[in-house]
C-alpha atoms as a PDB file:
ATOM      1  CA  UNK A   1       8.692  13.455  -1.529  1.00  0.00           C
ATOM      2  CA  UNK A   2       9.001   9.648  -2.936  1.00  0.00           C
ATOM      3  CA  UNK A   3       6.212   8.325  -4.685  1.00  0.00           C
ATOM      4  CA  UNK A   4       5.689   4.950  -4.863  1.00  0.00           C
ATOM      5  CA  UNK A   5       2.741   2.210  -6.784  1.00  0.00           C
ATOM      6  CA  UNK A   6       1.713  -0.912  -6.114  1.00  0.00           C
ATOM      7  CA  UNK A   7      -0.001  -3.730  -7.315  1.00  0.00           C
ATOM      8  CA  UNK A   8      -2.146  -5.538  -4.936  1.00  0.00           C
ATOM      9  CA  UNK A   9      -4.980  -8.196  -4.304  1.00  0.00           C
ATOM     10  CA  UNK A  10      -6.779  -6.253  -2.059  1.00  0.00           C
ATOM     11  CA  UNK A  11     -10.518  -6.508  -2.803  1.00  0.00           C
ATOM     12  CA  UNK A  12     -12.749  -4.510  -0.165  1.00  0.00           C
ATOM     13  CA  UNK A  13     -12.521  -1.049   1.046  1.00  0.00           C
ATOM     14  CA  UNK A  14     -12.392  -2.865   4.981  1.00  0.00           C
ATOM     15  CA  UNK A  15      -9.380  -4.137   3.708  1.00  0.00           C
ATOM     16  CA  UNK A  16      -8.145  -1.215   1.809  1.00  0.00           C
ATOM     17  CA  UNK A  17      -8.775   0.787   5.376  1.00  0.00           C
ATOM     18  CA  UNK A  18      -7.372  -1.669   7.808  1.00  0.00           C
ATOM     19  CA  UNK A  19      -4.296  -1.801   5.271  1.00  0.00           C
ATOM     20  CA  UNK A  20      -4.230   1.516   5.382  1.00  0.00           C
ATOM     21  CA  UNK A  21      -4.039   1.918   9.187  1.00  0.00           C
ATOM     22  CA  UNK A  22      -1.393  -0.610   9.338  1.00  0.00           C
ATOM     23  CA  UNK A  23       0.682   1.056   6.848  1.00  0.00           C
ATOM     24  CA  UNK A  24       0.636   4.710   8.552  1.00  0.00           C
ATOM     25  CA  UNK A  25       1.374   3.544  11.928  1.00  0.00           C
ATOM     26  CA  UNK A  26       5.139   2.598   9.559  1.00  0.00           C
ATOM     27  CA  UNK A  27       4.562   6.382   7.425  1.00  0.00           C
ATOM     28  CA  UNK A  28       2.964   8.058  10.080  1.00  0.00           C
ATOM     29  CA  UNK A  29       3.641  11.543   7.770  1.00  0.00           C
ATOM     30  CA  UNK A  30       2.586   9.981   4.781  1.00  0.00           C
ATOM     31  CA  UNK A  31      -0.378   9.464   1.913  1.00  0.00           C
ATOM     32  CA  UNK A  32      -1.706   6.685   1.021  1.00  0.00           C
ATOM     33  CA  UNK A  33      -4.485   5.424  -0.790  1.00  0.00           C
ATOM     34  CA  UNK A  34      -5.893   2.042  -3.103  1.00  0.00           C
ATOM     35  CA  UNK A  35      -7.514   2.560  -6.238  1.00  0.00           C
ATOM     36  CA  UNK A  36      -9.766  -0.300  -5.950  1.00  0.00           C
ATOM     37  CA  UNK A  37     -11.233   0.356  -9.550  1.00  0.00           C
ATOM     38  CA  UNK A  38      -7.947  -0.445 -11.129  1.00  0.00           C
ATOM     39  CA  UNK A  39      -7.578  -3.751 -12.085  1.00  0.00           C
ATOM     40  CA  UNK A  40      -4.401  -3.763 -10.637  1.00  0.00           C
ATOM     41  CA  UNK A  41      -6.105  -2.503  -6.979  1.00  0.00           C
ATOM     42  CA  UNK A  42      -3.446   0.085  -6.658  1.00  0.00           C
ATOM     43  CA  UNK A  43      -1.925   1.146  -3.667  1.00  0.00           C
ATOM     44  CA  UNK A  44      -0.139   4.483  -3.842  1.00  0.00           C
ATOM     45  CA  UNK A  45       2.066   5.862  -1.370  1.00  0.00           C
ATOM     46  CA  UNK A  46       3.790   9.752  -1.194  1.00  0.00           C
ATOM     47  CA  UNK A  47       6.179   9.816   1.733  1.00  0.00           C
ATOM     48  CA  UNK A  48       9.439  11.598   2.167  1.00  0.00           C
ATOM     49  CA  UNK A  49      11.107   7.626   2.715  1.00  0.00           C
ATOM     50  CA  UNK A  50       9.320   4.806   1.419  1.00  0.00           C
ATOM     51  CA  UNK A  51      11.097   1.171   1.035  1.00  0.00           C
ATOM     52  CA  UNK A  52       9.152  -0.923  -1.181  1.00  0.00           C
ATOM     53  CA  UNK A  53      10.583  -4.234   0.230  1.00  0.00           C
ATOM     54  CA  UNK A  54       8.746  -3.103   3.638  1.00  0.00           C
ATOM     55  CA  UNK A  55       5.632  -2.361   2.149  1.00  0.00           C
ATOM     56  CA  UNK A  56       5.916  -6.221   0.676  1.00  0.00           C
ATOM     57  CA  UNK A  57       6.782  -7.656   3.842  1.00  0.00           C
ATOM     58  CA  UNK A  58       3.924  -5.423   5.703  1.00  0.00           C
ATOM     59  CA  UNK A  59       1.215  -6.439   3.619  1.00  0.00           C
ATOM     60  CA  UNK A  60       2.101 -10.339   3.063  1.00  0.00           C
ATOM     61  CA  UNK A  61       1.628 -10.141   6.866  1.00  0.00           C
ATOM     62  CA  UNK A  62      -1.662  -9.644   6.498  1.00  0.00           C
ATOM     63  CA  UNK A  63      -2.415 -11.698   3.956  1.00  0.00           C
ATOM     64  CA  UNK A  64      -2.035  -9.368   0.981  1.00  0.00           C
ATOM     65  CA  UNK A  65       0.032  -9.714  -2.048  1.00  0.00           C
ATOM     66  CA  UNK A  66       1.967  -6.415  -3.058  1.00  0.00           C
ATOM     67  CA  UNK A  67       3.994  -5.691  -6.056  1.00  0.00           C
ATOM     68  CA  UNK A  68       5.999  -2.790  -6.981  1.00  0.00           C
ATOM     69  CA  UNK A  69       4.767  -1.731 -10.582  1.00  0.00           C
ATOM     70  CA  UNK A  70       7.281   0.088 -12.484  1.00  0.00           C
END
């Protein structure tokens, strides 16, 4: 499994679902979940193949910005 963390601007937990949605119908064997506490609104995904660049591109879509934090 590949575990991956973002940094994002989502702000809601509609949001945080919806992108959530989105993102399995990519991962459909996947978890993923936003800590919307963080400061950094972190998005973490456990998948067998994640590629980060997608997850970008995905989310800027829908109006999101997404960073990979290191």
């Amino acid at each position: 499994m590949m575990i991956e963390v973002f940094k994002t601007n989502v702000q809601t937990e509609e949001d945080a679902g919806k992108a959530i949605s989105m993102l399995q119908c990519h991962l459909p064997y996947s978890r993923i979940n936003f800590d919307l506490e963080d400061c950094d609104k972190v998005l973490r995904i456990e998948a067998h193949y994640i590629q980060p660049d997608k997850i970008i591109e995905l989310l800027g879509r829908h109006g999101h910005h997404c960073q990979l934090l290191d």
